[in-house]
C-alpha atoms as a PDB file:
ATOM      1  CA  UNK A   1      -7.752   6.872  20.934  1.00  0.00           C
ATOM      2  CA  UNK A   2      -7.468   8.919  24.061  1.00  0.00           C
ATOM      3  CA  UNK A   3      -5.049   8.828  26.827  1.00  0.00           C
ATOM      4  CA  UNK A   4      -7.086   9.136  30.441  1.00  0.00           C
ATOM      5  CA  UNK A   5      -4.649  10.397  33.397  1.00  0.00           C
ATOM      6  CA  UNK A   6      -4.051   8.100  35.754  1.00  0.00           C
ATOM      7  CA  UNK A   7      -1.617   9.504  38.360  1.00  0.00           C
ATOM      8  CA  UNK A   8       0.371  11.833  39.040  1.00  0.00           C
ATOM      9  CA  UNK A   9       3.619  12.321  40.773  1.00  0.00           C
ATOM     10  CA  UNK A  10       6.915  14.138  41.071  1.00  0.00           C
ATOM     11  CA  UNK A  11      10.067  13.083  40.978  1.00  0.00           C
ATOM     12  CA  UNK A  12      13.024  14.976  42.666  1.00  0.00           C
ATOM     13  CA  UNK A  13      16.548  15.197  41.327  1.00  0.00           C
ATOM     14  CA  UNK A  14      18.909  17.437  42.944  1.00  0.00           C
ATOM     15  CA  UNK A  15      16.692  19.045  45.113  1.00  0.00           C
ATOM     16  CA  UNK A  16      14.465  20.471  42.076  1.00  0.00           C
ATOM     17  CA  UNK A  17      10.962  18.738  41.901  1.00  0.00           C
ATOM     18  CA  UNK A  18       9.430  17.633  38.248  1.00  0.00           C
ATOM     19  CA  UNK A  19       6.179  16.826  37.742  1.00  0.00           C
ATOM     20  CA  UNK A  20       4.817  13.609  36.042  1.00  0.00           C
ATOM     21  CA  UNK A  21       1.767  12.783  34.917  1.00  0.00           C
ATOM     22  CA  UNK A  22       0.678   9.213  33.808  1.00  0.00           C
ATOM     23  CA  UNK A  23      -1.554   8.526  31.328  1.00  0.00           C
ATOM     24  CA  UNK A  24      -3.319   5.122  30.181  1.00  0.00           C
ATOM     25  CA  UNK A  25      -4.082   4.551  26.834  1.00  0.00           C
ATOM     26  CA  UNK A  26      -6.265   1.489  24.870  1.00  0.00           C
ATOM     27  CA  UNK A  27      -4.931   0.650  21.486  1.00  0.00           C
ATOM     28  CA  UNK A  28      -7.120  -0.609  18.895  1.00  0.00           C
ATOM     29  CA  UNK A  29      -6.487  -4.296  20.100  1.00  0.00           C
ATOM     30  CA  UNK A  30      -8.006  -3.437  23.102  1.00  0.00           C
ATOM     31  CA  UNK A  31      -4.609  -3.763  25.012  1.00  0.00           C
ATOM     32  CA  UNK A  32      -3.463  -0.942  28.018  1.00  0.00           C
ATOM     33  CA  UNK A  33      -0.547   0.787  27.011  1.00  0.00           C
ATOM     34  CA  UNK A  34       1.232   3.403  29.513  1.00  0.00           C
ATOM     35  CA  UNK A  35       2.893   6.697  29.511  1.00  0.00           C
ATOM     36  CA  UNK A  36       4.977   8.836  31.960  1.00  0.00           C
ATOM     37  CA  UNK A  37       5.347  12.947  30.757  1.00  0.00           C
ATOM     38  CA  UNK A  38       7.589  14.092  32.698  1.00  0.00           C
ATOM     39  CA  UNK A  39       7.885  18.349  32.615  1.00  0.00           C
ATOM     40  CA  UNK A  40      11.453  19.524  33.151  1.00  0.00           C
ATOM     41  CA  UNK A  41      11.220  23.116  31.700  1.00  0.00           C
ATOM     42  CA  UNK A  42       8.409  25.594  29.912  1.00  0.00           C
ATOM     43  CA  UNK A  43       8.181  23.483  26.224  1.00  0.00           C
ATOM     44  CA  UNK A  44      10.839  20.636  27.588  1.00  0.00           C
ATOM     45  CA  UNK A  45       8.757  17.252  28.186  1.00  0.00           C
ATOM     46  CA  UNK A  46      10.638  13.772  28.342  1.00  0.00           C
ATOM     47  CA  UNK A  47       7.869  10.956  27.334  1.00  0.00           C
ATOM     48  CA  UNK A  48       8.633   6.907  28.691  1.00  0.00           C
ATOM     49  CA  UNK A  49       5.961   4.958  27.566  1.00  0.00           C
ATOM     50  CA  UNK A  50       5.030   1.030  29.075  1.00  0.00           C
ATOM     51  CA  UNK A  51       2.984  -2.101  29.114  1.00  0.00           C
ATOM     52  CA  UNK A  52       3.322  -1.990  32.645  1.00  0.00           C
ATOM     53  CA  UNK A  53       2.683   1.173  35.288  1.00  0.00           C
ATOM     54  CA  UNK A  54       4.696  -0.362  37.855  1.00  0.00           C
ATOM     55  CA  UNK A  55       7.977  -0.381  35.272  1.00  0.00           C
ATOM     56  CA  UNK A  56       6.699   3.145  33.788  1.00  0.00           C
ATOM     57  CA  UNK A  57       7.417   4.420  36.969  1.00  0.00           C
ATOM     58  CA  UNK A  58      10.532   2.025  37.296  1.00  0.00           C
ATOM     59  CA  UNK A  59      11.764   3.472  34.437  1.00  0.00           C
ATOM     60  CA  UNK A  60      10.852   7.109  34.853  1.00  0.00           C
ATOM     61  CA  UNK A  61      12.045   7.701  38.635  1.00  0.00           C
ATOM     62  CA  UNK A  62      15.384   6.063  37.144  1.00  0.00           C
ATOM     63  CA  UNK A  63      15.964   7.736  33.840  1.00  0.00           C
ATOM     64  CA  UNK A  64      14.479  11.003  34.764  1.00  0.00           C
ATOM     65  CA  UNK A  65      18.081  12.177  36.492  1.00  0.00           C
ATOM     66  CA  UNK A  66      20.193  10.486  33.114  1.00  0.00           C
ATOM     67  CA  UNK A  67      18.007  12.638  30.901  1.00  0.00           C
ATOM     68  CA  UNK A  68      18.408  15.827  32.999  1.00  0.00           C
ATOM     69  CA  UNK A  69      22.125  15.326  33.421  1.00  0.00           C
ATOM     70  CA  UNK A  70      22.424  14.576  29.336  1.00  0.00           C
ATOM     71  CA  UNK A  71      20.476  18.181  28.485  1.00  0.00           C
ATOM     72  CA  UNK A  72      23.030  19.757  31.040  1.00  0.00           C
ATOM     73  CA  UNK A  73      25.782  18.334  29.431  1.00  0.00           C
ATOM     74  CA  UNK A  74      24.482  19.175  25.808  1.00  0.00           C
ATOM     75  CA  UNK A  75      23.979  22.897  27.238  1.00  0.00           C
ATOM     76  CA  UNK A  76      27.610  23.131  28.049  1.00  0.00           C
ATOM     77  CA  UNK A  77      29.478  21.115  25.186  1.00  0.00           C
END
C-alpha cells in the first residue's frame, strides 16, 4: 500500500508557517483513507489521519495550534 500526495498546504499559528502535506491512501478493502503530516521542527512531524479530506483538514488546521502549544508546555515543565 502506498500513500499518493494529494495536497499540500500550510497552516499558520502565531505567525510561524508549518507545512502539511496530505496524502491518500487505499486499504486492502479498496476504501480511501486520509492523512495530514504536518512538519513543526527538523525530525518533529504530528500525523491526523481521516475517512474524509474535508475533516482531515478540519481537524488539522484546528489541532495543529493544541499540539504546538502542548510541546511548548512539555519544553518548559
Amino acid at each position: 500500500m502506498f500513500r499518493t500526495l494529494v495536497k499540500t498546504a500550510a497552516v499558520v499559528v502565531d505567525d510561524r508557517t508549518f507545512p502539511v502535506r496530505y496524502f491518500e491512501l487505499r486499504t486492502v478493502r479498496g476504501q480511501r483513507r486520509y492523512s495530514a503530516e504536518i512538519l513543526l521542527g527538523p525530525g518533529d512531524r504530528v500525523i491526523f489521519d481521516d475517512d474524509s479530506m474535508t475533516n482531515l483538514e478540519a481537524r488539522a488546521t484546528r489541532l495543529a495550534p493544541a499540539t504546538l502549544y502542548s510541546r511548548i508546555l512539555a519544553r518548559t515543565a
